[in-house]
Protein backbone atom coordinates (compact mmCIF):
# COMPACT_ATOMS: atom_id res chain seq x y z
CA UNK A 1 -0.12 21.92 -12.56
CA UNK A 2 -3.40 23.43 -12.71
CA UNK A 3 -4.91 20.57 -14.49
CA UNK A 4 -3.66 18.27 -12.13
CA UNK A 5 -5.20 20.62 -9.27
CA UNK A 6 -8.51 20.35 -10.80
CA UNK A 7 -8.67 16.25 -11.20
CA UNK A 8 -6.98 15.99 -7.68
CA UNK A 9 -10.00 17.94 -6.43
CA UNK A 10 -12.72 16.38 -8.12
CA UNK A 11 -11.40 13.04 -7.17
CA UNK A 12 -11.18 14.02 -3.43
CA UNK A 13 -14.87 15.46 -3.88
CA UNK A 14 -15.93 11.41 -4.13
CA UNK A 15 -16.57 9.14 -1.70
CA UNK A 16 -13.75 8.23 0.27
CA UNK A 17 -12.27 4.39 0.79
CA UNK A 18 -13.04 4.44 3.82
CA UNK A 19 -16.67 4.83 3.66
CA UNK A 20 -16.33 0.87 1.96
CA UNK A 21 -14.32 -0.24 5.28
CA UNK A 22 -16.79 1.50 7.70
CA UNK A 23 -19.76 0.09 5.50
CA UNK A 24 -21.60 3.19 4.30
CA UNK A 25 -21.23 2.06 0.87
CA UNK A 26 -21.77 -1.64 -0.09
CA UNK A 27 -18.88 -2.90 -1.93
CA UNK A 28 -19.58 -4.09 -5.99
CA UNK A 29 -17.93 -4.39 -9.14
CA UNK A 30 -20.69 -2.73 -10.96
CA UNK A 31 -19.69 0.99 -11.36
CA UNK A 32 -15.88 0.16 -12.58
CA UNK A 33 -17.28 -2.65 -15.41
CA UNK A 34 -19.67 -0.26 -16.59
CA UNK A 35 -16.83 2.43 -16.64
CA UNK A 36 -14.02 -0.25 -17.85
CA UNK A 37 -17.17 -1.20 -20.72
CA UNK A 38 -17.77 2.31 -21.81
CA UNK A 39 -14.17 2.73 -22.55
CA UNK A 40 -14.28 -0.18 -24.77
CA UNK A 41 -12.44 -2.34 -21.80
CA UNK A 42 -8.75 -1.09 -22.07
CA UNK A 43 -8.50 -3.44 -19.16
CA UNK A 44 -8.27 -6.46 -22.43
CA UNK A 45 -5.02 -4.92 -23.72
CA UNK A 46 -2.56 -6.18 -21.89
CA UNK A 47 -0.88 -9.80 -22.51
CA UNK A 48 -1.33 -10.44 -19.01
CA UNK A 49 -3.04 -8.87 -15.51
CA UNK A 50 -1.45 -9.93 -12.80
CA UNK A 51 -3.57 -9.82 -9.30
CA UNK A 52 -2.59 -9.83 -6.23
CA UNK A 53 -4.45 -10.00 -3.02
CA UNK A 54 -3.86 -11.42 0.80
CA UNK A 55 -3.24 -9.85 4.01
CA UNK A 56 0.38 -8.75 3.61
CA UNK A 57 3.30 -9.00 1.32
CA UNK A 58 1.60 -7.59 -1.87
CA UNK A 59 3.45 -4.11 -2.13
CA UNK A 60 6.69 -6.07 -1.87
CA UNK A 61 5.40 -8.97 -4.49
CA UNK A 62 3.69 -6.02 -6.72
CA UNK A 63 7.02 -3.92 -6.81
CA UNK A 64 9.81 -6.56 -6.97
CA UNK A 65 7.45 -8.77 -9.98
CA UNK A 66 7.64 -4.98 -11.71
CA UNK A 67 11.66 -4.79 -11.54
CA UNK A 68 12.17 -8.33 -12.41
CA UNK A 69 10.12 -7.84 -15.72
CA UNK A 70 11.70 -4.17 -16.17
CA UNK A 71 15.16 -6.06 -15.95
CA UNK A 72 13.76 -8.50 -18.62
CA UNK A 73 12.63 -6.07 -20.76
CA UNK A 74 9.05 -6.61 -20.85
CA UNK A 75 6.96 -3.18 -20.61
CA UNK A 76 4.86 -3.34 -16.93
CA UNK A 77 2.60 -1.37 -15.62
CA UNK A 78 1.98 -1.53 -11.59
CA UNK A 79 -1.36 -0.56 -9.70
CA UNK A 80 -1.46 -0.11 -6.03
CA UNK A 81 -2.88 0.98 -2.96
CA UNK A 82 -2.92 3.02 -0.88
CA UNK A 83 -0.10 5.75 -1.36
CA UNK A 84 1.84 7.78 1.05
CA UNK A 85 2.09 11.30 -0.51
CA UNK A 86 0.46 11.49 -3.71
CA UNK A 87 -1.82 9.70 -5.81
CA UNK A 88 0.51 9.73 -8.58
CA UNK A 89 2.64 6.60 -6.72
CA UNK A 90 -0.76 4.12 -7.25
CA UNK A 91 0.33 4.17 -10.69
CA UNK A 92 4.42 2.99 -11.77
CA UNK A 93 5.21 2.67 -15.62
CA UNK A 94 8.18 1.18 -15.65
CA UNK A 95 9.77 2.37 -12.95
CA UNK A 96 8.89 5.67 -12.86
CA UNK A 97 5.62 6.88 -11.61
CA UNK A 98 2.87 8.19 -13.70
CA UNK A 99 3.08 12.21 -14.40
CA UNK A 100 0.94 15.17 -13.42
CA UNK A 101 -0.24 15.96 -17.10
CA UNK A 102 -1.12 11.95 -18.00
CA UNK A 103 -2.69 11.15 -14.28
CA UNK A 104 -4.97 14.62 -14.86
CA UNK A 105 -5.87 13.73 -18.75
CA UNK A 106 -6.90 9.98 -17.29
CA UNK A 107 -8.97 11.40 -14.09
CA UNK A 108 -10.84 14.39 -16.72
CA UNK A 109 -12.01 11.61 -18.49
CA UNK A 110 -13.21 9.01 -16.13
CA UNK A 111 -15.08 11.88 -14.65
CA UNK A 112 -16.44 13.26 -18.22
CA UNK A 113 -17.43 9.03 -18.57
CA UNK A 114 -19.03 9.02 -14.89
CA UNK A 115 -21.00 12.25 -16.10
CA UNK A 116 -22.42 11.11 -18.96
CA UNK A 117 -23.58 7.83 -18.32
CA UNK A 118 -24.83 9.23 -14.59
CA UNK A 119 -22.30 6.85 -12.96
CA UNK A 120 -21.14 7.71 -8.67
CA UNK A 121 -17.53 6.47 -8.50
CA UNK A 122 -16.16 6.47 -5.40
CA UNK A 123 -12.18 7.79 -4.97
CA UNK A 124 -11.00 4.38 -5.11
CA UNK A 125 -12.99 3.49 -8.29
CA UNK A 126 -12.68 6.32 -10.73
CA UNK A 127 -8.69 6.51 -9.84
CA UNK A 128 -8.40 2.37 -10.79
CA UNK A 129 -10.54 3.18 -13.54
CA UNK A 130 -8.02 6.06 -14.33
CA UNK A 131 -4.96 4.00 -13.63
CA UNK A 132 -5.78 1.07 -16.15
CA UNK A 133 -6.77 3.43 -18.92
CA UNK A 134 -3.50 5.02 -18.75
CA UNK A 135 -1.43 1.73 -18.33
CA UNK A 136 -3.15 0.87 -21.73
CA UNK A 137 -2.51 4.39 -23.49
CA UNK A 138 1.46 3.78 -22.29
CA UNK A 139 0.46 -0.27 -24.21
CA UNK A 140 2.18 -2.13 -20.85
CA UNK A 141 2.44 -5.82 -21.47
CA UNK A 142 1.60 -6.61 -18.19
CA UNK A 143 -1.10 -5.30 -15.73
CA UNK A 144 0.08 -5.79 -11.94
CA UNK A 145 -2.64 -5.61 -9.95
CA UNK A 146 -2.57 -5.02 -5.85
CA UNK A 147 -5.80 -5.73 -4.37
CA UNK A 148 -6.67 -3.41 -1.86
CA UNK A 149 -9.76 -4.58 0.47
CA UNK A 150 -9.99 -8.05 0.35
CA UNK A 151 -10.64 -9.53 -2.81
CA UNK A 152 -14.11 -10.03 -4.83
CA UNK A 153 -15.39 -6.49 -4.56
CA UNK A 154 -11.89 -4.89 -5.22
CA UNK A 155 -11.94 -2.68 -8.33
CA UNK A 156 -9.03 -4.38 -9.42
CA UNK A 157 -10.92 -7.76 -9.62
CA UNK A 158 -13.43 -6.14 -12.13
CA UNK A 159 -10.69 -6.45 -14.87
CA UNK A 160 -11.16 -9.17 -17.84
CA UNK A 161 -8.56 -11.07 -19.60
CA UNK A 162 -5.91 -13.65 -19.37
CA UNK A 163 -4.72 -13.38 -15.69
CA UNK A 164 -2.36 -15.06 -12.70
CA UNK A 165 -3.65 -14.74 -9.25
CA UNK A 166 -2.22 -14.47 -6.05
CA UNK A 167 -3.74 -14.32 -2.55
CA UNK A 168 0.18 -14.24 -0.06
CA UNK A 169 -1.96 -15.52 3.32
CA UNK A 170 -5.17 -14.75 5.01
CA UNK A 171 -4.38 -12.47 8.28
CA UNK A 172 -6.17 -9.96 10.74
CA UNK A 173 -7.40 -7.07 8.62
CA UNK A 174 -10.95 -5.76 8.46
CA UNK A 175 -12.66 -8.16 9.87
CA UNK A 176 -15.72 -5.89 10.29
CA UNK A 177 -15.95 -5.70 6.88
CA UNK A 178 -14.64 -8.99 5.40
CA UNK A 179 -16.01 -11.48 8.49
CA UNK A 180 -13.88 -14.13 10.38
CA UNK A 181 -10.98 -16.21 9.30
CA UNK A 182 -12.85 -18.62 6.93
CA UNK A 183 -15.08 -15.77 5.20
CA UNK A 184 -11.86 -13.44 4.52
CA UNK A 185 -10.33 -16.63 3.41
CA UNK A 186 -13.43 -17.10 0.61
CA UNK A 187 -13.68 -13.53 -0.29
CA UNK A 188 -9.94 -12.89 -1.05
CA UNK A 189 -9.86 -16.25 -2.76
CA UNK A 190 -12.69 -15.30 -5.48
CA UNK A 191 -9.59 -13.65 -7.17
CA UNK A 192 -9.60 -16.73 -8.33
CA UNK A 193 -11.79 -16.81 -11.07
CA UNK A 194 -12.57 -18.28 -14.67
CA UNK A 195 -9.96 -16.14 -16.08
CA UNK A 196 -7.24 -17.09 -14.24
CA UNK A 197 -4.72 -19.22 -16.29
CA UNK A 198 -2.45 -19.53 -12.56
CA UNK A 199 -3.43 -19.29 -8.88
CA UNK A 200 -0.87 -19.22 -6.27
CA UNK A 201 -1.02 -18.65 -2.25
CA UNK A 202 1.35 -19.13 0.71
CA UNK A 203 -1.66 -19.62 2.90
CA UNK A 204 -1.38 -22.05 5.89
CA UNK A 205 -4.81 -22.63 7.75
CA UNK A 206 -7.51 -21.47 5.02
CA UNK A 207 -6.35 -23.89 1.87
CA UNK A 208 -10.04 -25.74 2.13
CA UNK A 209 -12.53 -22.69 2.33
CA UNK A 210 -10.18 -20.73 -0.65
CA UNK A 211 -10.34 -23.96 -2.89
CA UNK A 212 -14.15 -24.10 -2.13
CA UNK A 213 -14.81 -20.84 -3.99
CA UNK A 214 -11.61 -20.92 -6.40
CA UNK A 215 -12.73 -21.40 -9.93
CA UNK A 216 -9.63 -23.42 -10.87
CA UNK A 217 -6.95 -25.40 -8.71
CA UNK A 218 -4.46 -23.36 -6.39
CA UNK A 219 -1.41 -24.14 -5.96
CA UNK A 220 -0.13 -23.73 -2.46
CA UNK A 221 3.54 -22.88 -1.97
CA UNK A 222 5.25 -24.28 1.60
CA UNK A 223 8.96 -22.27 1.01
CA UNK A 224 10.30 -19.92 3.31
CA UNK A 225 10.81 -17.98 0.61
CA UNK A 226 8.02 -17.56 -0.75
CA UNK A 227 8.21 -14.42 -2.42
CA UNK A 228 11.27 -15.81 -5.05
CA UNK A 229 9.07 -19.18 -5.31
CA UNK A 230 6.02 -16.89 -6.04
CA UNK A 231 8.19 -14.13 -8.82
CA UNK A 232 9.62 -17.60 -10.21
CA UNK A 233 6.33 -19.01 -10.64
CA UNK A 234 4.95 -16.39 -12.34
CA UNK A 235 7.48 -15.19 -14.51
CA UNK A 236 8.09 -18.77 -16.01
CA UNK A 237 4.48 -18.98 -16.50
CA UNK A 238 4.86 -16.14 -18.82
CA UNK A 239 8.24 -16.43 -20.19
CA UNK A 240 9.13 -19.50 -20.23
CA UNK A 241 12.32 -18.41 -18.24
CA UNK A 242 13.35 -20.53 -15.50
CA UNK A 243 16.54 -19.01 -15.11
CA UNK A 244 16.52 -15.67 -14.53
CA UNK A 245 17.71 -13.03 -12.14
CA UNK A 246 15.52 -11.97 -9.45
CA UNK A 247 15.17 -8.25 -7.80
CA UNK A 248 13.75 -8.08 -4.24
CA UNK A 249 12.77 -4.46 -4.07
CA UNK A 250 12.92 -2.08 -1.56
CA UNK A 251 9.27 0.41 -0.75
CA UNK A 252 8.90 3.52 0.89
CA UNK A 253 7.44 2.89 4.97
CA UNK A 254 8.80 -0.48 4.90
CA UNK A 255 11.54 -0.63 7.27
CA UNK A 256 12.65 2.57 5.29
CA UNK A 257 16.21 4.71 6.76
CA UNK A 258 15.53 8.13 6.24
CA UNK A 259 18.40 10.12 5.28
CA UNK A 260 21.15 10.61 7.36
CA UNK A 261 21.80 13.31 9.13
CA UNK A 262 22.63 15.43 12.74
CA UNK A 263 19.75 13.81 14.14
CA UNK A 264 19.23 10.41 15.57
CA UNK A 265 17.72 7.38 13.31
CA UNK A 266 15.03 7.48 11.66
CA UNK A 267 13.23 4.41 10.43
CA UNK A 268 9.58 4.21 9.18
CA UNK A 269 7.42 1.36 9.06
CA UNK A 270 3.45 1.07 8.04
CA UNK A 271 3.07 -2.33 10.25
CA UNK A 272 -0.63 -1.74 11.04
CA UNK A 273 -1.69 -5.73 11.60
CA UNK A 274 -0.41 -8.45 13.43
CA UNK A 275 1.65 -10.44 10.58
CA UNK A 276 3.57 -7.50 9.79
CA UNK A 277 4.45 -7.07 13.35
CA UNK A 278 5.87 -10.00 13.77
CA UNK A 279 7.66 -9.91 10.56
CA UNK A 280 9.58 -7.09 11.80
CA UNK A 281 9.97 -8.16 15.47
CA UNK A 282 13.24 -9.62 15.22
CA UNK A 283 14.79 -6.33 13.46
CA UNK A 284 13.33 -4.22 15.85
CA UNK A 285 15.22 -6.46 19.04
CA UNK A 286 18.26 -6.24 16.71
CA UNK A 287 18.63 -2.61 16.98
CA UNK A 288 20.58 -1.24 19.60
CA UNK A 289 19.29 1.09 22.89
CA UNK A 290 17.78 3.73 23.45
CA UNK A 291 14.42 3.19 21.16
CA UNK A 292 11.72 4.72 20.75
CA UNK A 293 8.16 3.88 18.73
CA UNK A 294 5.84 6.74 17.73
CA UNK A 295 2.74 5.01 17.46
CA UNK A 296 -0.37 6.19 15.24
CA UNK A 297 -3.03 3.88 13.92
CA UNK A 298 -6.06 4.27 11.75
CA UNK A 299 -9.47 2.88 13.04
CA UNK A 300 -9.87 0.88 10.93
CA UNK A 301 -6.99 -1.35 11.87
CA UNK A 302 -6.67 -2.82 15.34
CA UNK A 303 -4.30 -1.25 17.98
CA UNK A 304 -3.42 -4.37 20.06
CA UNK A 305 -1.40 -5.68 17.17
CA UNK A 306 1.43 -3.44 18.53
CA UNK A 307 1.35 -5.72 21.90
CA UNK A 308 3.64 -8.25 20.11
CA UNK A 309 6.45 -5.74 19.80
CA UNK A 310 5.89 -2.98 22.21
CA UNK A 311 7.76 -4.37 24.86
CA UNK A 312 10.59 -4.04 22.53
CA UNK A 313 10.71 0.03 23.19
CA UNK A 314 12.64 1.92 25.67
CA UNK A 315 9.61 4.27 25.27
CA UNK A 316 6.08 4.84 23.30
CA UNK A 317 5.19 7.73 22.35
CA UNK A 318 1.47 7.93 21.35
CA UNK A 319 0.41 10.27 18.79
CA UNK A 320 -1.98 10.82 15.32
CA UNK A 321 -1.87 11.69 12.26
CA UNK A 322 -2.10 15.77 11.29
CA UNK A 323 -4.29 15.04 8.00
CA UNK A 324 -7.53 13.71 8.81
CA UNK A 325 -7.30 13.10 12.82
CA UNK A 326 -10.54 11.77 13.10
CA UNK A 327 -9.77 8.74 11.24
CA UNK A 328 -7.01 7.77 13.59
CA UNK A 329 -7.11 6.53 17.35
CA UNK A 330 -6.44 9.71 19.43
CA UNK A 331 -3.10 8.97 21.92
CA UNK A 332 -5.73 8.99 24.58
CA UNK A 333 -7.57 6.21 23.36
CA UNK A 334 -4.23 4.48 22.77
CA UNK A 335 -2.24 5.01 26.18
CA UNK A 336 -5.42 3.26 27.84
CA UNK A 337 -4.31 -0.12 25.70
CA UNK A 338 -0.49 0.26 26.73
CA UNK A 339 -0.16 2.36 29.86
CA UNK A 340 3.45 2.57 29.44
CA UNK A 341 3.14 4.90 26.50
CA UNK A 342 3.61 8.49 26.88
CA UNK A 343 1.13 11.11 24.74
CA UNK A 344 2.49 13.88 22.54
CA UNK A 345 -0.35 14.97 20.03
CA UNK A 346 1.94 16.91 17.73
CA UNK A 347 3.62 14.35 15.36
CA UNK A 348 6.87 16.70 14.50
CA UNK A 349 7.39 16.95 18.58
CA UNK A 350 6.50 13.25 18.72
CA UNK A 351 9.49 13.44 16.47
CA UNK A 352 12.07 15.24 18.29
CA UNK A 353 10.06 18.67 16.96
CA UNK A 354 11.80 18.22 13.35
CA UNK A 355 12.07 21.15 11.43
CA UNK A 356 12.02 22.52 7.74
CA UNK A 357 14.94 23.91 6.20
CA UNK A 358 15.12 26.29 3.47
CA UNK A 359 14.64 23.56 0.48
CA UNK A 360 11.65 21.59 2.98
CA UNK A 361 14.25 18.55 3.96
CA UNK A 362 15.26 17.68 6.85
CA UNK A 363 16.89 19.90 9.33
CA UNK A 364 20.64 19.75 9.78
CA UNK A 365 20.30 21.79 13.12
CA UNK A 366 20.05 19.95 16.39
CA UNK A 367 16.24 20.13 17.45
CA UNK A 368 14.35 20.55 20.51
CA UNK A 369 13.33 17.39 22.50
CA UNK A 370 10.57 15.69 23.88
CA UNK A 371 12.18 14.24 26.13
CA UNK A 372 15.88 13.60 27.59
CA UNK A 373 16.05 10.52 26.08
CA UNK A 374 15.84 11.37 22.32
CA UNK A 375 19.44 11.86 21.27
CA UNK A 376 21.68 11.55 18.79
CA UNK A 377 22.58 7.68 19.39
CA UNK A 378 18.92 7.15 18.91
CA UNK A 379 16.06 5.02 17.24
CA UNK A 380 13.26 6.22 16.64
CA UNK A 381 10.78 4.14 14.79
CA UNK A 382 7.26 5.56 13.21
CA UNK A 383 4.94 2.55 13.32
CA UNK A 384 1.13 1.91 12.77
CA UNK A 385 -0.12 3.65 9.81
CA UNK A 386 1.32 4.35 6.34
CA UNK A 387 -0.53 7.47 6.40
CA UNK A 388 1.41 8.68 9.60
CA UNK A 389 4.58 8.16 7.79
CA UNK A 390 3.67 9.39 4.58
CA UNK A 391 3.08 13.19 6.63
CA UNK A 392 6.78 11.97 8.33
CA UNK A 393 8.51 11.15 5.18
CA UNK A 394 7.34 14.64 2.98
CA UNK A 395 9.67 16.10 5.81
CA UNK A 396 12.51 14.24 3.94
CA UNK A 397 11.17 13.70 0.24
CA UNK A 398 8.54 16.75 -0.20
CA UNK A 399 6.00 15.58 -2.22
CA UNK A 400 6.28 17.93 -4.92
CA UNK A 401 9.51 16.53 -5.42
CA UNK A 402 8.31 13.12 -6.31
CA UNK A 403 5.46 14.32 -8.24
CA UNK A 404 8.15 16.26 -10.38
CA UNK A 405 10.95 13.34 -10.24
CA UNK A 406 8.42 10.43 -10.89
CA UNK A 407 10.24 8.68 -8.52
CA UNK A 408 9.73 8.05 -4.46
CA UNK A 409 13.28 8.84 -3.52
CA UNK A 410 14.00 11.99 -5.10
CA UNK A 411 17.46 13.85 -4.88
């Protein structure tokens, strides 16, 4: 546990991910190549790297391509980004997550790498770096990938070798950083590059800029469902297999239950852009009255996104994250977009003041309210951020928990 203490804080002493989205740093592959290179490029190892970029949809695509294989037998190993509670969930084996002891040994020696050849990694760099070196030492078949800014200048695009790429579709997400429509469209779609043996995208608008900077053809997929089409595509590609068994897998803050209980419903949802808004529009209308949305967004993402479903809501309540509340819109700046919304800064009274119990779950005992309206028969939905309901859901699944479990849902 210490260990793990010690590469946790050196990792958190880097440069953040959000200095790339805000533009202090200038995004480049340079740093994790020379890192990958140093290590003799574990990032060749693997049979196949899987990548997987676009707006939306790649946790989903990332996590239910990693259960299909798992079923199949073939040994995966699953990068992603970003992660609710602990770093440890950006890396699955399997499907359990990486552990303490293995994550730490990785980290130590990215860092004793970055020292000696004078290297500046930021968080999101040495931790890839960290992530493939340890899917290697545990000799995955596969690499899954999951891009996390847009495309070219992800770390995960730095790795060499066989590979299938995916963009899902080009959508409203950090535009400051990525450009308009057509230039998010050409950066995500440089994914596609000389090493790519398969490109696939669900795209609708963007097919002609993508193509333009694609080094091979893509194949664009029309099917409404496009996620089977897409695990189907790519699991023949490398099997052979046409008939085989899918699994659609469920992820933590994606319309995620939380346990029952005493209390009222509890559902938690990272929608922080537009598309995935509107993907969950008609569940939210589905749900019976009273509901109620807690609302917290990063700035980085774009508030008005929640317009498409707001109206939805008996009530908003407007409120920000407890870890890092600078980086969020504060409830102020939020209630000025949607003047309906109500402002309660605390997030556990913007949750009906949920308490601890003895073993750090959820309460059983009936909690104060905010309001008269928050009762037993219930909704209430957290919505905006996936770091918002990564502080909600450690009320539920402490993190310590996972870390010791290996697994997201642990008893």
């Amino acid at each position: 546990m210490e260990s793990f203490q010690k590469a946790l804080d050196w990792l958190e002493s880097l440069q953040a991910e959000s200095h790339i989205t805000s533009g202090i740093i200038r995004p480049s592959l340079k740093t994790t190549q020379k890192l990958l290179e140093a290590f003799g490029n574990p990032d060749l190892s693997f049979s196949y790297r899987i990548i997987i970029g676009g707006t939306a949809g790649k946790g989903t695509l990332t996590r239910s391509l990693q259960d299909t294989f798992t079923k199949l037998g073939i040994k995966s190993a699953a990068i992603t980004s970003p992660h609710l509670q602990t770093p440890l969930e950006r890396l699955r084996l399997g499907q359990k997550l990486i552990d303490r002891e293995n994550w730490a040994y990785s980290i130590f020696q990215v860092k004793e790498k970055s020292e000696e050849l004078n290297l500046h990694p930021t968080y999101y760099e040495a931790l890839t770096v960290g992530n493939i070196l340890t899917a290697a030492y545990f000799e995955a078949e596969i690499l899954i990938g999951e891009i996390g800014l847009g495309g070219e200048y992800d770390s995960i695009n730095a790795v060499k070798g066989k590979r299938i790429s995916v963009v899902t579709f080009i959508g409203e997400d950090h535009a400051e950083i990525l450009g308009d429509f057509p230039a998010k469209a050409r950066t995500k779609a440089r994914i596609f590059n000389t090493d790519s043996i398969l490109n696939l995208s669900y795209e609708k608008d963007y097919r002609k800029e993508m193509q333009e900077v694609a080094a091979g053809p893509i194949q664009f997929l029309d099917s409404p469902m496009v996620n089977e089409v897409l695990i189907k595509e790519i699991v023949h590609k490398i099997t052979g297999k046409s008939d085989i068994k899918l699994v659609i897998s469920a992820l933590p803050a994606r319309w995620e239950f939380m346990p029952s209980s005493s209390l009222c419903t509890i559902i938690l949802d990272g929608a922080h852009s537009l598309p995935r808004f509107e993907s969950i529009r008609e569940k939210i209308k589905a749900l019976p009255s009273p509901k109620v949305a807690v609302f917290a967004m990063r700035r980085n993402h774009d508030p008005k996104s929640f317009k498409i479903v707001s109206d939805l809501f008996d009530e908003v309540i407007f409120t920000t994250g407890q870890e890092d509340p600078d980086l969020f819109w504060s409830p102020e700046e939020l209630q000025k977009i949607f003047p309906q919304g109500i402002i309660v800064k605390n997030a556990r009274e913007a949750l009906g003041r949920i308490g601890d119990s003895e073993d750090s779950t959820l309460t059983k005992k009936e909690p104060e309210r905010v309001s008269d309206r928050l009762r037993k028969d219930l909704t209430l939905i957290s919505l905006g951020s996936f770091y918002f309901c990564g502080e909600v859901r450690n009320w539920f699944y402490p993190t310590e928990k996972i870390e010791e479990q290996r697994t997201e849902w642990p008893r």
